[in-house]
Structure formats: C-alpha cells, structure tokens
N, C-alpha and C. Protein backbone atom coordinates (compact mmCIF):
# COMPACT_ATOMS: atom_id res chain seq x y z
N UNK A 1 -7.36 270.43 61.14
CA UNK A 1 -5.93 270.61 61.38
C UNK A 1 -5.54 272.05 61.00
N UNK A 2 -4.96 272.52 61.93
CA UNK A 2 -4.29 274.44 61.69
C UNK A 2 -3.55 274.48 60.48
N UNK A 3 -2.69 273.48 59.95
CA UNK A 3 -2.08 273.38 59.09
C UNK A 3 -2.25 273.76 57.61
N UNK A 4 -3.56 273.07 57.21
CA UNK A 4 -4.61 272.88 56.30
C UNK A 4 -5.32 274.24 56.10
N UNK A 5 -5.82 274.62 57.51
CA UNK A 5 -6.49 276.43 57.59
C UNK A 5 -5.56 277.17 57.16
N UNK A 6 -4.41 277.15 57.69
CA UNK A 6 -3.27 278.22 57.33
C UNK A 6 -3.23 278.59 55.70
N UNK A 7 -2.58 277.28 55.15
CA UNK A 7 -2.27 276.88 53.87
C UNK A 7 -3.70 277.28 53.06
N UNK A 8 -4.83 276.96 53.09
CA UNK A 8 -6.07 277.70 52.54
C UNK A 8 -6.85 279.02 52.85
N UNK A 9 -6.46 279.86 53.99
CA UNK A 9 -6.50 281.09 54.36
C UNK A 9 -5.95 282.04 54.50
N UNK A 10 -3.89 281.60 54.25
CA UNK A 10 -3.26 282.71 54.27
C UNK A 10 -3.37 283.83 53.45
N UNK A 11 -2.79 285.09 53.71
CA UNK A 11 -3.28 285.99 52.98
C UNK A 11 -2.21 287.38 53.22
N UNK A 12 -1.68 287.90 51.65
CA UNK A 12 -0.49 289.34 52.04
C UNK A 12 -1.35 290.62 51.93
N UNK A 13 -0.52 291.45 52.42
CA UNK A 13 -0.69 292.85 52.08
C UNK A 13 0.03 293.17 51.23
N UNK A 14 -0.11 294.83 50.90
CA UNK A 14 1.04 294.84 50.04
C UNK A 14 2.41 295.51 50.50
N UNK A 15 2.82 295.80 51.09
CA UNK A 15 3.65 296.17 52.38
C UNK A 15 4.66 294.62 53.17
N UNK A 16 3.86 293.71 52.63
CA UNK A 16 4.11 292.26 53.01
C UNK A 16 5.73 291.67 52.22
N UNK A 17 4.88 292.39 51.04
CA UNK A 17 5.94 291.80 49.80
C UNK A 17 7.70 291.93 49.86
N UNK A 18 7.09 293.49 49.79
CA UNK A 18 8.61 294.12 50.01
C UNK A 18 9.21 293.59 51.23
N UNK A 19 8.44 293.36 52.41
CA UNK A 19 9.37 293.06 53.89
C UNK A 19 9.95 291.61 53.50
N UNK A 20 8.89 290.41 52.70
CA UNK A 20 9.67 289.31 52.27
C UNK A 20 11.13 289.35 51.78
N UNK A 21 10.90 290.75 50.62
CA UNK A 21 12.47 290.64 49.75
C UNK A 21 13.65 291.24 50.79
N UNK A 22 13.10 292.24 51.66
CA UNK A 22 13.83 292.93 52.47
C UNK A 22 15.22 291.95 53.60
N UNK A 23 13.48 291.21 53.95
CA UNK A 23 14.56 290.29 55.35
C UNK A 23 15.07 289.08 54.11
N UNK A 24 14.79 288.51 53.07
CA UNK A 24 15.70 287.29 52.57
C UNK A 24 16.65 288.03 51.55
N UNK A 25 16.92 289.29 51.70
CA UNK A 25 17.57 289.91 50.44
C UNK A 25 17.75 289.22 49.20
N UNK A 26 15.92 289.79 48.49
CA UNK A 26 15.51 288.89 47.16
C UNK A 26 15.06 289.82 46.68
N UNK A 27 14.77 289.34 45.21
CA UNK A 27 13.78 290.82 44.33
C UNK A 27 12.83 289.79 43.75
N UNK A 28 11.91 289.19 44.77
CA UNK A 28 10.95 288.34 44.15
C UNK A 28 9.71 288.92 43.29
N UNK A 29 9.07 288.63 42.79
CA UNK A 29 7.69 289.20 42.06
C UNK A 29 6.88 288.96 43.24
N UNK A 30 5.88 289.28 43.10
CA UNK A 30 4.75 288.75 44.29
C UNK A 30 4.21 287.69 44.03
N UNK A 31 4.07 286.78 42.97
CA UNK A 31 3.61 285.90 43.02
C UNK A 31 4.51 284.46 42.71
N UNK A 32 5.87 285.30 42.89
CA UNK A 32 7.18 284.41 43.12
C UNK A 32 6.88 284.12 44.45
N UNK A 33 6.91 285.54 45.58
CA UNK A 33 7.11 285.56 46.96
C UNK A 33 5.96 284.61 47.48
N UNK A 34 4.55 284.59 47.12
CA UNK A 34 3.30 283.72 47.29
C UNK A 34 3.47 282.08 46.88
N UNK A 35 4.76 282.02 45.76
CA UNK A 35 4.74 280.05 45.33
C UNK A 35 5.74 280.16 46.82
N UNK A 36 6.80 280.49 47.09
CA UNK A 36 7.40 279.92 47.50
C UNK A 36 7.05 280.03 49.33
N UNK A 37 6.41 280.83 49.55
CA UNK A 37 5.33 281.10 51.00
C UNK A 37 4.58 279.28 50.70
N UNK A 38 3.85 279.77 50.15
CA UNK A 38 2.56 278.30 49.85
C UNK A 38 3.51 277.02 49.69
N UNK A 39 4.62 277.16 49.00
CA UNK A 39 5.63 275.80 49.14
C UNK A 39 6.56 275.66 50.73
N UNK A 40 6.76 276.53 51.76
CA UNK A 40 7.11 276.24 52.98
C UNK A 40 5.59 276.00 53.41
N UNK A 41 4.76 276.68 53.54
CA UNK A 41 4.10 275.96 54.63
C UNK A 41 3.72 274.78 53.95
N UNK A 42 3.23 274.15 52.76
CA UNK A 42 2.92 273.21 52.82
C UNK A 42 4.08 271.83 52.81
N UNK A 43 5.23 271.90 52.80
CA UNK A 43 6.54 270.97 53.36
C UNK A 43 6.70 271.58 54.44
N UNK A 44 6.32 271.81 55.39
CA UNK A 44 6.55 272.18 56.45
C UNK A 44 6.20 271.34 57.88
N UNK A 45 6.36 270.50 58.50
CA UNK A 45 6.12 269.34 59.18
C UNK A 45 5.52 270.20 60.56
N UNK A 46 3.84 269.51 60.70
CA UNK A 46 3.06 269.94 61.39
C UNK A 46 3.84 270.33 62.83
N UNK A 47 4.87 269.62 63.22
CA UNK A 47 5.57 269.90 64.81
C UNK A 47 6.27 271.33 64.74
N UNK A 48 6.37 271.83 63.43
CA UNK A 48 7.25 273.34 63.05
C UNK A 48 6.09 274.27 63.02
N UNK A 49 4.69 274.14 63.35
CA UNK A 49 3.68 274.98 63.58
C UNK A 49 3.75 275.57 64.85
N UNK A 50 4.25 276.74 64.91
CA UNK A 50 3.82 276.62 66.64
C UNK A 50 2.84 277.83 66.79
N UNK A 51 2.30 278.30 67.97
CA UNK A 51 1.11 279.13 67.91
C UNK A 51 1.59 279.88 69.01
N UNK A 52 2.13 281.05 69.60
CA UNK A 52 2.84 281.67 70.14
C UNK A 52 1.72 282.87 70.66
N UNK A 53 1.12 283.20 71.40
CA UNK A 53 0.49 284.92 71.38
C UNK A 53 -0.79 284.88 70.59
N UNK A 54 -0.44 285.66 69.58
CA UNK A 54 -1.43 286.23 69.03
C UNK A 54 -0.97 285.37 67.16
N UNK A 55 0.23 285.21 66.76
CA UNK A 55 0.68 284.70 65.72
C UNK A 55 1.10 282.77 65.76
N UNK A 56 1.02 282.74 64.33
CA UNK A 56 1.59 281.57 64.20
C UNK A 56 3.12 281.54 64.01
N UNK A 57 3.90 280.75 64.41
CA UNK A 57 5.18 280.97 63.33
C UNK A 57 5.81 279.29 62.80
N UNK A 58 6.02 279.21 61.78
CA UNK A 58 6.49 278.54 61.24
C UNK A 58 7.32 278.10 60.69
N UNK A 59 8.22 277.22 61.14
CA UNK A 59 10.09 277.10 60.71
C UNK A 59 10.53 276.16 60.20
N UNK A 60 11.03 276.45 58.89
CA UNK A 60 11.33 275.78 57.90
C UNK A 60 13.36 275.53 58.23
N UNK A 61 13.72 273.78 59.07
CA UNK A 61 14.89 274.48 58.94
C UNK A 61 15.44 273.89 57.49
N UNK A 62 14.59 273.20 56.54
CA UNK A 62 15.56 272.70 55.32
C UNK A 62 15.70 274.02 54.69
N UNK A 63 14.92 275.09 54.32
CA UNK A 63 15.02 276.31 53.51
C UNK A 63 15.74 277.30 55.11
N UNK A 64 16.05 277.52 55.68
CA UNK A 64 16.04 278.41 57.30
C UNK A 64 15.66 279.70 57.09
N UNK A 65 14.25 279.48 57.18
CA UNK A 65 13.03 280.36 56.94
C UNK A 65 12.03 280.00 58.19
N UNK A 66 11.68 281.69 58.77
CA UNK A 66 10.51 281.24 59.67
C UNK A 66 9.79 282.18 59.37
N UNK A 67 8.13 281.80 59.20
CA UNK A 67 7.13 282.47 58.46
C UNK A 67 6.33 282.69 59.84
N UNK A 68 5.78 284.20 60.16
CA UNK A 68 5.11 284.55 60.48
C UNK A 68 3.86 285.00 60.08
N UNK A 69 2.75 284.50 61.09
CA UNK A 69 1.58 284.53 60.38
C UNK A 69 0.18 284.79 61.74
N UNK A 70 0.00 286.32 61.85
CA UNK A 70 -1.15 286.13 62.68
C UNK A 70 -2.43 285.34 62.63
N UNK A 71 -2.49 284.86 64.09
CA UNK A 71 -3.68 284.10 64.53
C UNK A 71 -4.85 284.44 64.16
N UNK A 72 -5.77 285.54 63.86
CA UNK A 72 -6.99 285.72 63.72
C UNK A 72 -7.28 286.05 62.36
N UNK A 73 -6.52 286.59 61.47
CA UNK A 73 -6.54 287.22 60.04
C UNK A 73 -5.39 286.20 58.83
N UNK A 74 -5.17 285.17 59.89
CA UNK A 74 -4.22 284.74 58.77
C UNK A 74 -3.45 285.45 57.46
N UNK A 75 -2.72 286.30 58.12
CA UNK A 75 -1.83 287.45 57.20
C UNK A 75 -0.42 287.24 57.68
N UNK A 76 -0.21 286.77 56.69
CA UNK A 76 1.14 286.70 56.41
C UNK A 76 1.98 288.32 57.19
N UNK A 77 2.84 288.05 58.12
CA UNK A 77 3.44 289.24 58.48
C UNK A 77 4.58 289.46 57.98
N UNK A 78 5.62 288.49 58.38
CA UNK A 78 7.22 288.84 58.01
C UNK A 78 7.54 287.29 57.79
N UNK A 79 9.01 287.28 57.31
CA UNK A 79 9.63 286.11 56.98
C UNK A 79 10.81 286.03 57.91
N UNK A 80 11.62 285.28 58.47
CA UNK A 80 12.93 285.69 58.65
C UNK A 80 13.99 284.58 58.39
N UNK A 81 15.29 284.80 58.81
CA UNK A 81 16.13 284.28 57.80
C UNK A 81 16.46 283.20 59.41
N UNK A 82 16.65 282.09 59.33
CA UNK A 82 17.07 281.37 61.24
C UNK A 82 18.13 281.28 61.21
C-alpha cells in the first residue's frame, strides 16, 4: 500500500522546513514540523492520497493541509494551507 511507503520513506531537506513555516505561518522546530507531517499522513484516509504527475499530494481536510510529496524520492516538497 503507497500509504505505508510514504509514511516509512518520507524524507525533508533543509530548505523544506522553512517553506513548511512559511506557507502555515508557524515557527515550528524541525522536528515539531516532522511530528506533525508523520501525524497527517498517517490520519490521513487512503482516498486523500492522490498521485498526480510526478508527486503525491495529500489532503488533510480535518487539519486543511495538503502535503506534497514527490513520486520517486519521497521528499517532502511543500505544505499548503486548502
């Protein structure tokens, strides 16, 4: 299940971090920004996976958060606010 890969392969840069706090206007730590990444996708209901191109994206509407996440490197790209 993609779900399962995601959640055990995702992975930031560090350039990642800051764009998290940027688009949710937050001053998270990075390993604030990483619990609460790892807590959407994993409440995140497999039908909110979608696979688009080259990325995944993933939409959280109880938090209205959609996590982007390329297809081949599983890297976390951007967050955005829905």
């Amino acid at each position: 299940m993609i779900k399962n890969e995601i959640i055990e392969k995702h992975c930031y840069t560090k350039l990642v971090y800051q764009r998290i706090n940027k688009k949710l206007k937050t001053s998270f730590t990075n390993k604030e920004s990483e619990a609460l990444i790892k807590k959407l996708l994993q409440e995140t209901a497999i039908e909110n996976y979608l696979k688009k191109g080259k990325n995944f994206y993933i939409s959280n509407k109880e938090y209205g958060i959609r996590i982007t996440i390329n297809s081949n490197t599983f890297r976390i790209i951007t967050v955005d606010k829905l």
